[in-house]
C-alpha atoms as a PDB file:
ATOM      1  CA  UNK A   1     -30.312 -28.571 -99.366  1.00  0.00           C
ATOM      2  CA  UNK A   2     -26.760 -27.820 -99.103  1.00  0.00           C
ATOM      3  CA  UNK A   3     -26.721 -25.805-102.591  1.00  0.00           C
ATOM      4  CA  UNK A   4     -29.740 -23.584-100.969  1.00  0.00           C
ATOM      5  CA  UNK A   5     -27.812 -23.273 -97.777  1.00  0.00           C
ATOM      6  CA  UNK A   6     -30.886 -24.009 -96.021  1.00  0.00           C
ATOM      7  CA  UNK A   7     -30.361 -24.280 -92.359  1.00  0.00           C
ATOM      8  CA  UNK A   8     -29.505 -28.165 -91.134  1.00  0.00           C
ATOM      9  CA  UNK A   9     -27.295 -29.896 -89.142  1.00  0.00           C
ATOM     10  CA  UNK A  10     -24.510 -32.417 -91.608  1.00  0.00           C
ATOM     11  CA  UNK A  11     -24.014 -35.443 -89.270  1.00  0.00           C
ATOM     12  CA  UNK A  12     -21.500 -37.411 -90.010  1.00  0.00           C
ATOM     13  CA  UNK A  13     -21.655 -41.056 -88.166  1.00  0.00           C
ATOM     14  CA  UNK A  14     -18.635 -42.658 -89.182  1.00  0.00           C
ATOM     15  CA  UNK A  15     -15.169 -42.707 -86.908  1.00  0.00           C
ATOM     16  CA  UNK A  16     -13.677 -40.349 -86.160  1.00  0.00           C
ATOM     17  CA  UNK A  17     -10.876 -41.653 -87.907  1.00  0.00           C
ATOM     18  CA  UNK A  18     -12.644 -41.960 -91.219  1.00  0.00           C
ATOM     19  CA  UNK A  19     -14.139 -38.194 -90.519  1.00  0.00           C
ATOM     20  CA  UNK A  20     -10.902 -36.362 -89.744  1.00  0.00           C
ATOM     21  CA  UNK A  21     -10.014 -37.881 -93.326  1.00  0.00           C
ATOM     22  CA  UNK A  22     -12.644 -36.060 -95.459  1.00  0.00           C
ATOM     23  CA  UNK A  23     -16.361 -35.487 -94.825  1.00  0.00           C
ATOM     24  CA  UNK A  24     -19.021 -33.940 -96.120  1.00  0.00           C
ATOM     25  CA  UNK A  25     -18.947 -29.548 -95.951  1.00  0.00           C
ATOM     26  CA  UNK A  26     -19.211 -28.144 -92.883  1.00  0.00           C
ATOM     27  CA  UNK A  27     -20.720 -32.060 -91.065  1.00  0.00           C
ATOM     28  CA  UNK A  28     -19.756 -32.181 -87.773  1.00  0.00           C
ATOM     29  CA  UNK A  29     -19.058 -35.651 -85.889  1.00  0.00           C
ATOM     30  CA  UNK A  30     -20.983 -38.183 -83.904  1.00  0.00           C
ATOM     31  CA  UNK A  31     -19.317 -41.989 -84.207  1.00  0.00           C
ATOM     32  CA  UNK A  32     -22.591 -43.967 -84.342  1.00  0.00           C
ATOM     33  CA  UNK A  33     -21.461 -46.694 -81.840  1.00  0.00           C
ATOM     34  CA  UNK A  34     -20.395 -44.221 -79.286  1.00  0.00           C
ATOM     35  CA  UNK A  35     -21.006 -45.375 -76.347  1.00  0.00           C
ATOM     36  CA  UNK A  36     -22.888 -41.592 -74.962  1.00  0.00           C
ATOM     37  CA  UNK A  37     -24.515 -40.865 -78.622  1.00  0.00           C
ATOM     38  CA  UNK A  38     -27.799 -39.840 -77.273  1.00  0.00           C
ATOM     39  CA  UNK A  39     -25.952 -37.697 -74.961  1.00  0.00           C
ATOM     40  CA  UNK A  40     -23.535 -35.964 -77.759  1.00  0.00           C
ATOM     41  CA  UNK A  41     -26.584 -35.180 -80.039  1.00  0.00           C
ATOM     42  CA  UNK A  42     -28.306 -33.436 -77.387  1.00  0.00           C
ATOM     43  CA  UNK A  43     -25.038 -31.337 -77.033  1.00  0.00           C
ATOM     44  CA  UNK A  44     -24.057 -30.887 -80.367  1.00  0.00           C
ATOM     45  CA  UNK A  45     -27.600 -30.004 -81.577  1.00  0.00           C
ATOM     46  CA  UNK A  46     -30.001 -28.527 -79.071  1.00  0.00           C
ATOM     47  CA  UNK A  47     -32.613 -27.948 -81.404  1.00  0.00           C
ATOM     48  CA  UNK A  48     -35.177 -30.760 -81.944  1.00  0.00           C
ATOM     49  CA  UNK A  49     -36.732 -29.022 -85.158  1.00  0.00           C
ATOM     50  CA  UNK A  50     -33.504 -28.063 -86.576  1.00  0.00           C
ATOM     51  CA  UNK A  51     -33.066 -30.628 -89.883  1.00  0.00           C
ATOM     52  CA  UNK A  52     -30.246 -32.973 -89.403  1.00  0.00           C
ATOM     53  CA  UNK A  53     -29.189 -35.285 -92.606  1.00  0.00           C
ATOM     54  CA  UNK A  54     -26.944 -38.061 -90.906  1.00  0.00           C
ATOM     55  CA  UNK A  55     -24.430 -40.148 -93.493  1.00  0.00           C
ATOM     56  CA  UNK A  56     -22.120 -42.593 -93.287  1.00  0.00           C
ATOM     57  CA  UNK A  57     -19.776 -44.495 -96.264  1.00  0.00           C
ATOM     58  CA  UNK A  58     -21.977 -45.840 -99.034  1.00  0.00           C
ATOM     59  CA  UNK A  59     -25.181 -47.820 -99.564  1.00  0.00           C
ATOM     60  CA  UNK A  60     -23.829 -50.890 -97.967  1.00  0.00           C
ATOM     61  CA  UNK A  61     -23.221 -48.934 -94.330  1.00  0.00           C
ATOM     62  CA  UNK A  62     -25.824 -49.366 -91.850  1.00  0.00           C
ATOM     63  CA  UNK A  63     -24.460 -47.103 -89.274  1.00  0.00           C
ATOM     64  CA  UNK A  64     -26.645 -43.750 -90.975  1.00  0.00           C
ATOM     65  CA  UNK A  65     -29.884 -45.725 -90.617  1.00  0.00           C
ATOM     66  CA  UNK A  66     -29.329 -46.666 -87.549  1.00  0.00           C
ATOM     67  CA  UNK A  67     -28.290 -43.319 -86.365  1.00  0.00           C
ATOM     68  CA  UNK A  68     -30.730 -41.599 -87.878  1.00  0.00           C
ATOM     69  CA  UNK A  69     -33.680 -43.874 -86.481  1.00  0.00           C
ATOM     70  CA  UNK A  70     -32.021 -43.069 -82.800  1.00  0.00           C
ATOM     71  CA  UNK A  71     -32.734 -39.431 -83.470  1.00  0.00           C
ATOM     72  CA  UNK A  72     -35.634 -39.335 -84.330  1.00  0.00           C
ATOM     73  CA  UNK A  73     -36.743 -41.902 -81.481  1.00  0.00           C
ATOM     74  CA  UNK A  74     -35.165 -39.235 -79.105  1.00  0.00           C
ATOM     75  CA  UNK A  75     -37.895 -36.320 -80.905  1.00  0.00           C
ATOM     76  CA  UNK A  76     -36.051 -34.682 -83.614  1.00  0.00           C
ATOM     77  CA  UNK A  77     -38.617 -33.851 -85.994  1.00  0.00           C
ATOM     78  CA  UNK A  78     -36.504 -33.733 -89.542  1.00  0.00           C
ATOM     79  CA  UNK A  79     -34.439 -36.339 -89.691  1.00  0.00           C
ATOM     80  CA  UNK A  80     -33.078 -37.502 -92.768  1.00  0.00           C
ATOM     81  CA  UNK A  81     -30.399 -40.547 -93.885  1.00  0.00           C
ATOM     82  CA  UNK A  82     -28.198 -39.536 -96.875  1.00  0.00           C
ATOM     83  CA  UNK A  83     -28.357 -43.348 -97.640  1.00  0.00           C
ATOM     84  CA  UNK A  84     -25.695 -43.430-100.275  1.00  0.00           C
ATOM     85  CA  UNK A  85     -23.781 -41.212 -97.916  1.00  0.00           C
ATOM     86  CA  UNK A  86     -19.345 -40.146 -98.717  1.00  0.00           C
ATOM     87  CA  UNK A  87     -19.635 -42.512-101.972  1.00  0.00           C
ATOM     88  CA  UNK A  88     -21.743 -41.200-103.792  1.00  0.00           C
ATOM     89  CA  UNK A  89     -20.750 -37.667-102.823  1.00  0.00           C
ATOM     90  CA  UNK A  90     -17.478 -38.404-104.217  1.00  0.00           C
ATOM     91  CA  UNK A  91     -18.963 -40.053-107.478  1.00  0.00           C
ATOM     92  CA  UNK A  92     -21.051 -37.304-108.218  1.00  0.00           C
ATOM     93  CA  UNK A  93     -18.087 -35.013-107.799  1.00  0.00           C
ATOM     94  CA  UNK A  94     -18.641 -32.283-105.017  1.00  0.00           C
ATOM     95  CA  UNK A  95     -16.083 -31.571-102.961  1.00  0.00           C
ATOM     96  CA  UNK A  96     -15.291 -32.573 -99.562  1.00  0.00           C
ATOM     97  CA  UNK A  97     -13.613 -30.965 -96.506  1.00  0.00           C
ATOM     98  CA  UNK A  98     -10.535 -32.776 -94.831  1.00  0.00           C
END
């Protein structure tokens, strides 16, 4: 998706610690056990048909499946969980903004 620049929303779930690091191209932030993170998707993306692709560390990280079941509960319509998340985006060798 990202290679065909298609129009989404990167969400990144982790810290903010962890995402002022390095995270994924042009992701923007939403700790998954923020207190108000129903509140800061609405803000951060308006859009309910908009694609969002929420991530978090690896395989083993919950936090992206969680997240991701949230917003779509809330009636985002394309919501996907990059399951193997910064990990295997690292692996695989793309690069990462920090």
């Amino acid at each position: 998706m990202i290679d065909r620049n298609d129009e989404m929303v990167v969400l990144d779930v982790l810290p903010e610690e962890s995402f002022l690091k390095k995270h994924l191209p042009g992701a923007i932030n939403i700790p998954a056990h923020t207190e108000n993170f129903e509140i800061m998707v609405e803000k951060m993306i308006p859009e309910k048909s908009k694609p969002v692709v929420v991530y978090c560390a690896n395989h083993d990280c919950q936090a992206s499946a969680e997240a991701s079941q949230k917003i779509a509960e809330m009636g985002y319509k394309n919501v996907s969980d990059y399951e193997n998340g910064l990990a295997e985006w690292e692996e695989m060798g793309y690069g990462m903004d920090m």
